[in-house]
Structure formats: structure tokens, C-alpha cells
Protein backbone atom coordinates (compact mmCIF):
# COMPACT_ATOMS: atom_id res chain seq x y z
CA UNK A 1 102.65 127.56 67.46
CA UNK A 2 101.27 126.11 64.28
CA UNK A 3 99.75 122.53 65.06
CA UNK A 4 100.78 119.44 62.76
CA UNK A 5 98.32 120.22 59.35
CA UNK A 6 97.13 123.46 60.45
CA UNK A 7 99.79 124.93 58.23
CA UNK A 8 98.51 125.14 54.74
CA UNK A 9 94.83 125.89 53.88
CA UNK A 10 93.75 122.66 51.77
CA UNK A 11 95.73 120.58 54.51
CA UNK A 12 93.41 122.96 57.59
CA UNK A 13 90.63 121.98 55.97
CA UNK A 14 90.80 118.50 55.16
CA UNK A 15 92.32 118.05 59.22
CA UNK A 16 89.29 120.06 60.05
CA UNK A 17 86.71 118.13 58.17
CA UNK A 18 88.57 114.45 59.30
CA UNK A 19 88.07 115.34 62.96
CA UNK A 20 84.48 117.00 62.66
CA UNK A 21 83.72 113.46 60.69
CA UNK A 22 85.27 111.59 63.61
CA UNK A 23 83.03 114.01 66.20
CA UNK A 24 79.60 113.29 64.69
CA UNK A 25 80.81 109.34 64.52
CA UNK A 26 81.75 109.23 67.86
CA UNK A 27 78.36 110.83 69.21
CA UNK A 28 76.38 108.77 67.19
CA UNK A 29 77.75 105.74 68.73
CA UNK A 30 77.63 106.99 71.93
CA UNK A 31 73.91 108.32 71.42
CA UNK A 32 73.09 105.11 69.96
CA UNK A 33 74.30 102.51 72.73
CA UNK A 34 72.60 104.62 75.53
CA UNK A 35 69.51 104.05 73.68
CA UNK A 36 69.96 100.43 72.70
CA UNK A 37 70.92 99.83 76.72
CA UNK A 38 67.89 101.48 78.08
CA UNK A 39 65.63 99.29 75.83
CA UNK A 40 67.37 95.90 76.92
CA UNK A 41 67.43 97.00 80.59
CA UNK A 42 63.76 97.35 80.01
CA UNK A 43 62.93 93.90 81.41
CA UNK A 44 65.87 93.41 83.70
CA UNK A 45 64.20 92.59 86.77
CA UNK A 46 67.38 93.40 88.57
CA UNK A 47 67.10 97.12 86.94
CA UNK A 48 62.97 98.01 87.13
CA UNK A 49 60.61 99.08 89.39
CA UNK A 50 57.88 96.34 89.88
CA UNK A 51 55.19 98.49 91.17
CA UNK A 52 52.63 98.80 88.39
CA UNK A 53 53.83 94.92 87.01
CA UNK A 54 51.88 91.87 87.61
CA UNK A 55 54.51 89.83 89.67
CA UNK A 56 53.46 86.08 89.26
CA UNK A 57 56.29 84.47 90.68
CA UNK A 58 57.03 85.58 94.58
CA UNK A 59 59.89 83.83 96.59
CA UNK A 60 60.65 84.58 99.79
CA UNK A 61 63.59 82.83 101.59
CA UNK A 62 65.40 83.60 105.32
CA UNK A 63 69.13 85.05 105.06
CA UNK A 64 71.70 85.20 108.03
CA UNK A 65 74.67 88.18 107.64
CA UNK A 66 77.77 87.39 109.49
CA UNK A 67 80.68 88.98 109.24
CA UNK A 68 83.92 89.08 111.22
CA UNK A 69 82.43 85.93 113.13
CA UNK A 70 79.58 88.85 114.21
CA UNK A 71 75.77 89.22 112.99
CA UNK A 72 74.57 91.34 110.50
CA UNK A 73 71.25 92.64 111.28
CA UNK A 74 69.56 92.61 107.50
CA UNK A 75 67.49 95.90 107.39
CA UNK A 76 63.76 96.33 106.45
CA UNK A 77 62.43 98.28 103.48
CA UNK A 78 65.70 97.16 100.55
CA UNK A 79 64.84 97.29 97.62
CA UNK A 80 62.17 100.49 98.29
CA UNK A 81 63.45 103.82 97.58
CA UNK A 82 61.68 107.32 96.18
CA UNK A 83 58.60 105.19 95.48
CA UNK A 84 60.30 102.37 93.54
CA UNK A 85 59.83 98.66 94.71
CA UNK A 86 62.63 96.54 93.17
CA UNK A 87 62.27 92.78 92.63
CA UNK A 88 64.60 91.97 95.52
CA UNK A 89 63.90 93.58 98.88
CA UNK A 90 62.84 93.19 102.36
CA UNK A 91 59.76 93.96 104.59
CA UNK A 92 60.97 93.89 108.02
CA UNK A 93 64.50 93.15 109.70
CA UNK A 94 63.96 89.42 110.56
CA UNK A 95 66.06 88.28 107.67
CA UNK A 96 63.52 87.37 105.12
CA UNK A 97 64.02 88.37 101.67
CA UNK A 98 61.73 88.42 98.86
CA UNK A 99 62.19 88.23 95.37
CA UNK A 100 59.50 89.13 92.50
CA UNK A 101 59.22 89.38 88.91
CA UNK A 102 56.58 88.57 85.85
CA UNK A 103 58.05 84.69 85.17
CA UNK A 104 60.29 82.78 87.22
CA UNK A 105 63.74 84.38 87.14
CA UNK A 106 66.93 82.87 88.37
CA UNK A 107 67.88 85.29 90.94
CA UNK A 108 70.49 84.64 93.10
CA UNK A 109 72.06 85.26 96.44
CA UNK A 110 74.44 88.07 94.91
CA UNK A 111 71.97 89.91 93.27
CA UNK A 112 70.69 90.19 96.56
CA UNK A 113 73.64 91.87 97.91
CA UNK A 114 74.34 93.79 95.16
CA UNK A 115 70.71 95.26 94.57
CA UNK A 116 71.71 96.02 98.63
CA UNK A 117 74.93 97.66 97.82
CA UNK A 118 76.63 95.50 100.13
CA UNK A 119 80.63 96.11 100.54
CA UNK A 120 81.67 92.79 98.48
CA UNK A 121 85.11 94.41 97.24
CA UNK A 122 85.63 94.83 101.15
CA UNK A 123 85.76 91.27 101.86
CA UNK A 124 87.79 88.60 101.72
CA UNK A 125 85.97 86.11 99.09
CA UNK A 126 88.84 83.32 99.41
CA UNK A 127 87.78 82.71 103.31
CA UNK A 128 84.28 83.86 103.14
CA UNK A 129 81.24 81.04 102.23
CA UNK A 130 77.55 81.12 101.81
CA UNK A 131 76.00 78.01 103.43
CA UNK A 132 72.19 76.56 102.46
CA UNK A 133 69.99 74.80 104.80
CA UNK A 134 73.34 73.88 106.59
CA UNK A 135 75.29 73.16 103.21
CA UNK A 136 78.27 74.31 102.25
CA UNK A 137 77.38 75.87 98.40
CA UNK A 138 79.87 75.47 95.83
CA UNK A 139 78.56 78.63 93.87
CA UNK A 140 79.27 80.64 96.37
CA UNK A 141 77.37 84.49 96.08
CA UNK A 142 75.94 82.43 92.62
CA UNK A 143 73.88 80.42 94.52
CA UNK A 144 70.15 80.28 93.22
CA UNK A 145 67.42 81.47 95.65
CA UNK A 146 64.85 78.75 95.94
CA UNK A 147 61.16 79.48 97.92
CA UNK A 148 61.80 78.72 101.55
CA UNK A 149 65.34 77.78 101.68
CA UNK A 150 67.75 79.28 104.55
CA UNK A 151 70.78 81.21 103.89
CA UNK A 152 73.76 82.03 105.77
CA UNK A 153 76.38 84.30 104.73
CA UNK A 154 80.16 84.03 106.61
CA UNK A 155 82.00 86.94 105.34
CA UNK A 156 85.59 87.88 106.45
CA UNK A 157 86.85 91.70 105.51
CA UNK A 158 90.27 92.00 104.36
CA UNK A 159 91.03 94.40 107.55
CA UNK A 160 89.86 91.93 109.93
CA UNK A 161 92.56 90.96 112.48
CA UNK A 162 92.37 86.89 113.03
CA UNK A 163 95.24 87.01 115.50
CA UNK A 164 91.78 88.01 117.64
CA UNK A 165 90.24 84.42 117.27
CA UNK A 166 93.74 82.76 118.43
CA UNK A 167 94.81 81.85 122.16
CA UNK A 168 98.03 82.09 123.10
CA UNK A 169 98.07 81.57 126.81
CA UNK A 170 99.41 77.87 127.65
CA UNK A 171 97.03 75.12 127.99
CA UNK A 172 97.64 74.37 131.92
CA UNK A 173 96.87 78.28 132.92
């Protein structure tokens, strides 16, 4: 089978040349936004290991996990893995997380739970909540960690069953 301008020699060589053009261009960009990424994710404190950085400004706050109406234990050492400390993580499993970085930094509840890979496409956001020192928050997973504020996370999954939560027995039995 002869392919479309493979035909005649001057038209081979010009379809040739037009798609080894098209090659280099599209490796060059590709080269060159991997490159330009890696130097802006330099100073993403959401991206970098913290360990040899002078972290001035340390937050800690408490966070409660529930989900399905049950507790979430939050596990020690996030944020610590092969010898890389990340700016959000945890020390031990009481629920207080940490968050570090060279200048204050407006981290926020989410990048909490994404920097812990938690299941968020598993949940149901429209009846889940994230409530602050008893509040209701409006932002939702946007919420801004502040130093010493208390957290409380009331997820529901989108397999959870909430004809469980429901009595149907009459009142009188």
C-alpha cells in the first residue's frame, strides 16, 4: 500500500521532512515544560522535602476523621517517606497535624488530605462537611489551617447504605 504523499519522490520528501519538523517541535516542547515545571515546583511547599530548610513558620492543629458516622484513626509518621519530611504530616496518631514551611503559607485542610492520599473521589462531597472549633465552614476541604484550631471532618462515601441510620419499627414497640 502506498501511503497518501509517499508516492512521488519530491512529495516523500517534503512529507518526510514536514513530520521530522513536527517531531523535533513536539519534543522540544515537551522537553521544555518538564523543565520549566520542575523549577516552579521548586518552592511548592506542598511538593518538597523540608528536611535541610529552615522552617520558620510551624502550625500544628488537632483533626477528627469520620466517616460513615465512624472514626477515622489519623495515622502517625504522614508526610515521612524514604527519608523525605513533607510540610504537612503527623508525629503520632492522636490527631494532630503539623504544617511547616520557610514563610507563612496558606495551607489548608485539603492539602492535608491530599498530601495523605486520602480517597476524596470516594466520597460523597454534597453530604459530607468539615466543621472548626464546632463551626460549620463554608469552604469546605478549602478551609485555612490556623495554629491551634480543631478540625472535624464528616465524610459520607458514595457506597454507604443510609437506609442503616433509619428505624422502621413503629414507635409503640
Amino acid at each position: 500500500m502506498i501511503w497518501p504523499g509517499m508516492g512521488d519522490p519530491t512529495k516523500r520528501k517534503k512529507t518526510l521532512k514536514f513530520l521530522a519538523i513536527t517531531a523535533i517541535i513536539a519534543i522540544s516542547v515537551g522537553v521544555g515544560s518538564s523543565l520549566i515545571q520542575g523549577q516552579i515546583s521548586q518552592n511548592d511547599p506542598l511538593k518538597v522535602c523540608i528536611n535541610n530548610r529552615d522552617t520558620l513558620y510551624v502550625i500544628s492543629a488537632k483533626f477528627e476523621l469520620y466517616i460513615d458516622k465512624q472514626r477515622v484513626e489519623i495515622p502517625a509518621n504522614i508526610g515521612f517517606e524514604d527519608g523525605c519530611q513533607r510540610s504537612l504530616y503527623t508525629l503520632t496518631d492522636d490527631g494532630t497535624i503539623y504544617a511547616a514551611w520557610t514563610e507563612e503559607y496558606p495551607f489548608e485542610i485539603g492539602h492535608f488530605l491530599w498530601s495523605w492520599e486520602f480517597p476524596m473521589r470516594d466520597m460523597e462531597q454534597s453530604k459530607s462537611k468539615i466543621i472548626v472549633n464546632g463551626k460549620e465552614s463554608p469552604h469546605f476541604i478549602n478551609e485555612l489551617l490556623v495554629d491551634g484550631n480543631t478540625y472535624r471532618a464528616e465524610f459520607t462515601s458514595k457506597d454507604y447504605d443510609t437506609s442503616k441510620d433509619a428505624d422502621f419499627m413503629p414507635p409503640d414497640l
